[in-house]
N, C-alpha and C. Protein backbone atom coordinates (compact mmCIF):
# COMPACT_ATOMS: atom_id res chain seq x y z
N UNK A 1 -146.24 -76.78 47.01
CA UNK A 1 -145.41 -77.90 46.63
C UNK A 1 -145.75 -78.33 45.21
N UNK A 2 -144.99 -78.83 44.40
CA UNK A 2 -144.81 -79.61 43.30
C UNK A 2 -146.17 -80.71 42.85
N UNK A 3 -146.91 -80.09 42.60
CA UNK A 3 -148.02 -81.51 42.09
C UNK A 3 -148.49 -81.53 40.49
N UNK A 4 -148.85 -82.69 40.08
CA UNK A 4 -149.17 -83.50 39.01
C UNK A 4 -150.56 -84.00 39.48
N UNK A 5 -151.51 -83.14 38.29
CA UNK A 5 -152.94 -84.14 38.39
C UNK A 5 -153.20 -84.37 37.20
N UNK A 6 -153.70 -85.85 36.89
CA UNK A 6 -154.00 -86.43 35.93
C UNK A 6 -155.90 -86.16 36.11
N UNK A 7 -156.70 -86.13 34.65
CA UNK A 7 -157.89 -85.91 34.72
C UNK A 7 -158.30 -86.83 33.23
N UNK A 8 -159.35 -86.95 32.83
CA UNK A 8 -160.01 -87.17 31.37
C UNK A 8 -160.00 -88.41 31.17
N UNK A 9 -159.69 -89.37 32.03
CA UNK A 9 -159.70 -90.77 31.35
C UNK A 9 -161.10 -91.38 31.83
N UNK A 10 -161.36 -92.19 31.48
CA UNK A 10 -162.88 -92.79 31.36
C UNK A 10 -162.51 -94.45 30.40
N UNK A 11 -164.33 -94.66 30.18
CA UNK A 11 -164.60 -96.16 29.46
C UNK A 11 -164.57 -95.31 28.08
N UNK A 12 -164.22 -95.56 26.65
CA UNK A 12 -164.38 -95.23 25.43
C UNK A 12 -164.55 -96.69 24.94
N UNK A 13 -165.63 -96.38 23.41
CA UNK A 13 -165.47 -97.43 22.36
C UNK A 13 -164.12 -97.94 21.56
N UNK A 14 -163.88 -98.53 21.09
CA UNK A 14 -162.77 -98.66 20.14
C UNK A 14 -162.87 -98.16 19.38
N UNK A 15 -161.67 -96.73 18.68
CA UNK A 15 -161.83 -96.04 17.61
C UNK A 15 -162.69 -94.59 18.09
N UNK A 16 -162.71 -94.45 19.44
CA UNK A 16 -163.48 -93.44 20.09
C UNK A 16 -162.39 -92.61 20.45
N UNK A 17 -162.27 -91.38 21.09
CA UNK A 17 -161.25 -90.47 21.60
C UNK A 17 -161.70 -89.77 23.30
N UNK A 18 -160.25 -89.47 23.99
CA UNK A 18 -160.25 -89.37 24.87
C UNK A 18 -159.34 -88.33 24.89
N UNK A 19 -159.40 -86.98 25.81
CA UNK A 19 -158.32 -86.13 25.76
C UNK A 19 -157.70 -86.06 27.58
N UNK A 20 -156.59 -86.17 27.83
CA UNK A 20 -156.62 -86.30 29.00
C UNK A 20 -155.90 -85.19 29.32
N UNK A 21 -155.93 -84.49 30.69
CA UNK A 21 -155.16 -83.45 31.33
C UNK A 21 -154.19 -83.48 32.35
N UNK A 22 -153.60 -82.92 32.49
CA UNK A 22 -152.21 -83.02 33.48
C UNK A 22 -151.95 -81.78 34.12
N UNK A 23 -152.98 -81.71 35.18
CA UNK A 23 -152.99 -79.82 35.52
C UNK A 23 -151.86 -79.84 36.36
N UNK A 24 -150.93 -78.64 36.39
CA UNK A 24 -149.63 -78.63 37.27
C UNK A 24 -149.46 -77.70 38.27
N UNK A 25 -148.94 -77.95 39.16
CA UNK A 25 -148.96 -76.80 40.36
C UNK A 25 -147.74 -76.69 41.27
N UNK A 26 -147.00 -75.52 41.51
CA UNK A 26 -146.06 -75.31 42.83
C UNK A 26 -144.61 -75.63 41.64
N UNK A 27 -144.91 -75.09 40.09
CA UNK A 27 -143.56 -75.11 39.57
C UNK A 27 -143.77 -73.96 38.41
N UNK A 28 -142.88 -73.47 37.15
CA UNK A 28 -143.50 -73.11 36.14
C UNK A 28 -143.28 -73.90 35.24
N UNK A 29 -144.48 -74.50 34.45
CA UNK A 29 -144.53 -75.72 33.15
C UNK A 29 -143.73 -75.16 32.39
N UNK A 30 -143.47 -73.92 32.35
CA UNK A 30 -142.66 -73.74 31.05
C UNK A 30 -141.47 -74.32 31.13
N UNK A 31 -140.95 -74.21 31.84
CA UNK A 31 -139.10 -74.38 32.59
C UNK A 31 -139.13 -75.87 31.77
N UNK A 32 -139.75 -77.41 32.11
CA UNK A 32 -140.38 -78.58 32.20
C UNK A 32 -140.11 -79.14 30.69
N UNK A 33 -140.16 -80.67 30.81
CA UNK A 33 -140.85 -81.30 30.13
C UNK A 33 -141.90 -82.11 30.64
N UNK A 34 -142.66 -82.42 29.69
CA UNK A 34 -144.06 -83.20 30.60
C UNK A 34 -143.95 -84.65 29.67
N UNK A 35 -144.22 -85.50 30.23
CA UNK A 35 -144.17 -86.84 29.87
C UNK A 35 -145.18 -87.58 29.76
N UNK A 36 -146.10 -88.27 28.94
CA UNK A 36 -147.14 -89.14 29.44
C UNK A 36 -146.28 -90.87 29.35
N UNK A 37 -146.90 -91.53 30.03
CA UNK A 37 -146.66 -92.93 30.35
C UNK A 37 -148.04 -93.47 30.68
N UNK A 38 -147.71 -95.02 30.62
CA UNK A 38 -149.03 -95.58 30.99
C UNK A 38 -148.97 -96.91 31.49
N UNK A 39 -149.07 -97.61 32.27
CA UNK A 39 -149.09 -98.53 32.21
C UNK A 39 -150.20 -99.88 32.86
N UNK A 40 -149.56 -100.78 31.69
CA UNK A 40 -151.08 -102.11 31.64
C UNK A 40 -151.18 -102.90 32.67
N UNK A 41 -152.22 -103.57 32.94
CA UNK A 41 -151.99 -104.99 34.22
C UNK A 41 -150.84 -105.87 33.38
N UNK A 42 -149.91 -106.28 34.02
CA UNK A 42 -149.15 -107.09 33.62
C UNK A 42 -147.82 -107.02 33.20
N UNK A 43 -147.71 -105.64 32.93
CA UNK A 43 -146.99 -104.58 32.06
C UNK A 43 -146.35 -103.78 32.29
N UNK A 44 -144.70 -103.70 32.13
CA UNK A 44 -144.14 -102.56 32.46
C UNK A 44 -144.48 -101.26 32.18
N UNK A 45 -144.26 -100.09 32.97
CA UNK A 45 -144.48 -98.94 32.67
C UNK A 45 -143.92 -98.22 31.62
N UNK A 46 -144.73 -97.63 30.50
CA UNK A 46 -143.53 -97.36 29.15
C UNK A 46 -143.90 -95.88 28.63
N UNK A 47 -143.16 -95.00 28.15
CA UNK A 47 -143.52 -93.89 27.74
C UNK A 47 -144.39 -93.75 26.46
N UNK A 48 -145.43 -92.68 26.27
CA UNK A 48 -146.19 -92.79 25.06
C UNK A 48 -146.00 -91.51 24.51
N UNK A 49 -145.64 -90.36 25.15
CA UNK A 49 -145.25 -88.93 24.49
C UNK A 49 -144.87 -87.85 25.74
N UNK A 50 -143.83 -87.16 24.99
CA UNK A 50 -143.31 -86.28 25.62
C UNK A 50 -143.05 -84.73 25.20
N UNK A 51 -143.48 -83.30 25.81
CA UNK A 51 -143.43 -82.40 25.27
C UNK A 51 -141.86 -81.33 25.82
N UNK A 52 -141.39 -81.02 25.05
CA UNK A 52 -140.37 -80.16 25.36
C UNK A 52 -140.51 -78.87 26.15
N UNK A 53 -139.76 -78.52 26.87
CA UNK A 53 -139.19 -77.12 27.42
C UNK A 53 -140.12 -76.07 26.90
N UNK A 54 -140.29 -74.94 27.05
CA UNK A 54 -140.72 -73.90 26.06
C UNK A 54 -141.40 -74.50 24.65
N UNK A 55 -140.83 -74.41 24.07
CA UNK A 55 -141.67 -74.43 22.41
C UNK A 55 -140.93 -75.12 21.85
N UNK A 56 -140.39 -76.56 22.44
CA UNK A 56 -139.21 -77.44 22.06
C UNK A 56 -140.17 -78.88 21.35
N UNK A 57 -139.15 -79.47 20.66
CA UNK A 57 -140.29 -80.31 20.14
C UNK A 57 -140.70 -81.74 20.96
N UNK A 58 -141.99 -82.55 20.05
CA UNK A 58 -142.81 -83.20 21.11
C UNK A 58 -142.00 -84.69 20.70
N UNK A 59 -142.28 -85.53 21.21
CA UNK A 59 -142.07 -87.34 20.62
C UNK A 59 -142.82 -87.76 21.36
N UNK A 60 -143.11 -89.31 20.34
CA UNK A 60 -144.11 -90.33 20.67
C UNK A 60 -143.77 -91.46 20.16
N UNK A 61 -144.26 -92.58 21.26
CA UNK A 61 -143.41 -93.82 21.04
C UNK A 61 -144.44 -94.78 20.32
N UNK A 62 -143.93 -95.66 19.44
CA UNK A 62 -144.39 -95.59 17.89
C UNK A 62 -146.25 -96.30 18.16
N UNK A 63 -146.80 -96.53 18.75
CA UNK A 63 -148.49 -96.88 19.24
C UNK A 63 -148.80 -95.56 18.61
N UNK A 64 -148.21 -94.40 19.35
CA UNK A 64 -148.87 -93.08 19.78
C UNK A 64 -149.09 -91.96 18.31
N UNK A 65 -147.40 -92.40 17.49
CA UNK A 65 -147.83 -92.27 16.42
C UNK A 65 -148.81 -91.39 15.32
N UNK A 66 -149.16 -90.34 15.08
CA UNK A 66 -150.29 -90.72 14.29
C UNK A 66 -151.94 -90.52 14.98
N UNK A 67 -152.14 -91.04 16.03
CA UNK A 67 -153.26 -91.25 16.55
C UNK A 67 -153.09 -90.26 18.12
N UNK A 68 -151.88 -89.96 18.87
CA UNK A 68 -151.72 -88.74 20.24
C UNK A 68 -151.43 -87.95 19.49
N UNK A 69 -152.17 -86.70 20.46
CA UNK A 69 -151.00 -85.50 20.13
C UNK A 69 -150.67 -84.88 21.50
N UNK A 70 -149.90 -84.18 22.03
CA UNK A 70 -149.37 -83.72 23.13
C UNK A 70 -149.20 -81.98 22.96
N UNK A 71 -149.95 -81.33 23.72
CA UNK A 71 -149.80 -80.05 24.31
C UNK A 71 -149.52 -79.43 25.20
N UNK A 72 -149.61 -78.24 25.07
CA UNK A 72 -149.74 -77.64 26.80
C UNK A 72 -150.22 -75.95 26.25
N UNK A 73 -150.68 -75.76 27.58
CA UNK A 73 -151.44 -74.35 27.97
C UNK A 73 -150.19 -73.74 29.18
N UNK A 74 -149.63 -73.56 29.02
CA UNK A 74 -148.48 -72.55 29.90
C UNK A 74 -149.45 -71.93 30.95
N UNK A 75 -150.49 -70.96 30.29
CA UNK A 75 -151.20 -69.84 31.06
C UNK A 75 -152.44 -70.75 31.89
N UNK A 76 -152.64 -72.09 31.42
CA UNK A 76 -153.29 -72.61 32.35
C UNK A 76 -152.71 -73.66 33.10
N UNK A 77 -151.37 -74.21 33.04
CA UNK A 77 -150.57 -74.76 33.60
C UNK A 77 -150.97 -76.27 33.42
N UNK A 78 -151.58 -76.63 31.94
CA UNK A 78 -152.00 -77.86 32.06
C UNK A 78 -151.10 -78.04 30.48
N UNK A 79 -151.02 -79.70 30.57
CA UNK A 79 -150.47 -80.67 29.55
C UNK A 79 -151.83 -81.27 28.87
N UNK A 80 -151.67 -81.59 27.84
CA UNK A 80 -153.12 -82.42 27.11
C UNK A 80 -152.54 -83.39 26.44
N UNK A 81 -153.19 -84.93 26.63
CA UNK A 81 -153.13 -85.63 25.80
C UNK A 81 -153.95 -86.28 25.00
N UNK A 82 -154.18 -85.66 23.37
CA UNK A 82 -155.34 -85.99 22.72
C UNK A 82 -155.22 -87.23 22.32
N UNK A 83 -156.07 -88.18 22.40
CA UNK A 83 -156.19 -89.53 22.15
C UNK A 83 -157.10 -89.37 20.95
N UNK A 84 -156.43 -90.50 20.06
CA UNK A 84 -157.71 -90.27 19.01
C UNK A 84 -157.69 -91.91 18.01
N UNK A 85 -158.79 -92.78 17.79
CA UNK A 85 -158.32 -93.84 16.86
C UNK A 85 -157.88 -94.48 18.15
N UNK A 86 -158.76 -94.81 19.06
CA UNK A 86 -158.44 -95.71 20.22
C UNK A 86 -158.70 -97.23 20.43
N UNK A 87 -157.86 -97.82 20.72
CA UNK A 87 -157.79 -99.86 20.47
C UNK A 87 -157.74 -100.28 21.98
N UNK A 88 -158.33 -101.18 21.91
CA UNK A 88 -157.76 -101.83 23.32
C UNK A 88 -156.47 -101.90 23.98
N UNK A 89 -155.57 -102.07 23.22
CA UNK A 89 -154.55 -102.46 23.61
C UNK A 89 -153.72 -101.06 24.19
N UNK A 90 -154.59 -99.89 23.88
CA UNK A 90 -154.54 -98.49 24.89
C UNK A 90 -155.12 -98.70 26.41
N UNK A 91 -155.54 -99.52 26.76
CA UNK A 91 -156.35 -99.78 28.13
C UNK A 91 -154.97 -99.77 29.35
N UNK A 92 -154.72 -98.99 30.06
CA UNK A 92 -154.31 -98.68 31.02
C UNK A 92 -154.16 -97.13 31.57
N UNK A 93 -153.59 -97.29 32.73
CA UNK A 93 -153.26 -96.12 33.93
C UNK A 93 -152.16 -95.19 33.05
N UNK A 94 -152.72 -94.15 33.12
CA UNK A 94 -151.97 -93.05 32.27
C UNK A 94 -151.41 -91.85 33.38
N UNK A 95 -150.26 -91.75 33.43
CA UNK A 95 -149.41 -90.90 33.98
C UNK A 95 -148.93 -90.44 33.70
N UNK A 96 -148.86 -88.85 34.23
CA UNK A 96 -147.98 -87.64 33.78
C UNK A 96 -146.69 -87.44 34.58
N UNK A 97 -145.66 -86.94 33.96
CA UNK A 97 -144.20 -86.80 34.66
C UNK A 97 -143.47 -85.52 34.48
N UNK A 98 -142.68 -85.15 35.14
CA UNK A 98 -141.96 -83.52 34.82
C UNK A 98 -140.17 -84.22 34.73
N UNK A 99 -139.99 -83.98 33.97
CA UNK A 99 -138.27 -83.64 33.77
C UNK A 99 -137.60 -82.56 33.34
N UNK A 100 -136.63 -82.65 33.20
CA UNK A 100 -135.97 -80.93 32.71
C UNK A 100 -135.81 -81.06 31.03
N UNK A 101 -136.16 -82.26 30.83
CA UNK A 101 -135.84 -82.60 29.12
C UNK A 101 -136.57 -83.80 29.18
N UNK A 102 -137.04 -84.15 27.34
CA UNK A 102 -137.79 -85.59 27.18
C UNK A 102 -136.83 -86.40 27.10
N UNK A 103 -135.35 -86.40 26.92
CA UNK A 103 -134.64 -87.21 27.09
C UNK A 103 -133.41 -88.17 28.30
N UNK A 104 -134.13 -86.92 29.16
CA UNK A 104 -133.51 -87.35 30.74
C UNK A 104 -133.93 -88.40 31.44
N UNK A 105 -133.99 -89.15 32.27
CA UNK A 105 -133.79 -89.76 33.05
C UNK A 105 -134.01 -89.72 35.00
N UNK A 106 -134.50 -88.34 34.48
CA UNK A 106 -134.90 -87.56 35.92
C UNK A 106 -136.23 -87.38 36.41
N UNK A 107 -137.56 -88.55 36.16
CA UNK A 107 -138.91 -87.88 36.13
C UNK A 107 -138.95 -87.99 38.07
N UNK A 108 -139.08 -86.52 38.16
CA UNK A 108 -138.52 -86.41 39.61
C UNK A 108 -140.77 -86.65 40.39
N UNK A 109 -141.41 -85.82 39.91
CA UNK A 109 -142.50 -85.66 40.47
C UNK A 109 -143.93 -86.65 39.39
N UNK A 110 -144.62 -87.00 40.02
CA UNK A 110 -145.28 -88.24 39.04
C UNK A 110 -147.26 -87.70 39.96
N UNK A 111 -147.95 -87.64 38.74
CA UNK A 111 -149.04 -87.67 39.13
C UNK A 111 -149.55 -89.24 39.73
N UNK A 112 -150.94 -89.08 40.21
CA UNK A 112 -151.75 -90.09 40.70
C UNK A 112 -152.31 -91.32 39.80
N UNK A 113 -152.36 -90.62 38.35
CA UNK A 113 -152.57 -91.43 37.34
C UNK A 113 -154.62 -91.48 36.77
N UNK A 114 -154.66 -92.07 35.75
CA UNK A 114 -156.42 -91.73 35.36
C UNK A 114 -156.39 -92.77 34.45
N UNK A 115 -157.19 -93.19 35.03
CA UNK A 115 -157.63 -95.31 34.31
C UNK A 115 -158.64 -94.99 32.75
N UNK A 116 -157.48 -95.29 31.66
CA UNK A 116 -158.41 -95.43 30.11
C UNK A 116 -158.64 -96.85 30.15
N UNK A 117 -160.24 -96.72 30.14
CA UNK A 117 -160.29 -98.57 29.57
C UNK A 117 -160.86 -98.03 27.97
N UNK A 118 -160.55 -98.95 27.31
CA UNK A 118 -160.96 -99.22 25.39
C UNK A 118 -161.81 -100.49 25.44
N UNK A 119 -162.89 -100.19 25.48
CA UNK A 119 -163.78 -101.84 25.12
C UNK A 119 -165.18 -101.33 24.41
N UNK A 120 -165.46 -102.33 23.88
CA UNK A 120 -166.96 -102.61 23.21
C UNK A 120 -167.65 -103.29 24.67
């Protein structure tokens, strides 16, 4: 069956880095887009980057900017999200998503999620 595991999140300093993983199983990633999202106590759930189809291109919503970058390993069936230049205001539940495009509307299968806290 279809699963999403989220891995790599932890406590970091501010301005520290975190790379997180999104290992996938029971589909082929390539077919996919992979999505990260996250969301805060209090806080709607909001997208932070998304990687395209095959070798399609990535976006990031403007935090992410600059400071994520978004991959994937096809042959190991995992997504990466490099965190880098990390603030508090990054402190939440980070979740991975599959759609058929980053611009759809379809995130049909959703990992468990992996808690970044950012503090001194």
């Amino acid at each position: 069956q279809v699963q999403l595991v989220e891995s790599g999140g932890g406590l970091v300093q501010p301005g520290g880095s975190l790379r997180l993983s999104c290992a996938a199983s029971g589909f082929t990633l390539d077919y996919y887009a992979i999505g990260w999202f996250r969301q805060a106590p209090g806080k709607e759930r909001e997208g932070v980057a998304c990687i395209s189809p095959s070798d399609g291109p990535t976006y990031y919503n403007d935090p992410a900017k600059g400071r994520f970058t978004i991959s994937r390993d096809n042959a190991k069936n995992t997504v990466y999200l490099q965190m880098n230049s990390l603030e508090p205001e990054d402190t939440a539940v980070y979740y991975c998503a599959r759609d058929t495009h980053c611009s759809g509307y379809a995130w049909d299968y959703w990992g468990q999620g992996t808690q970044v806290t950012v503090s001194s």
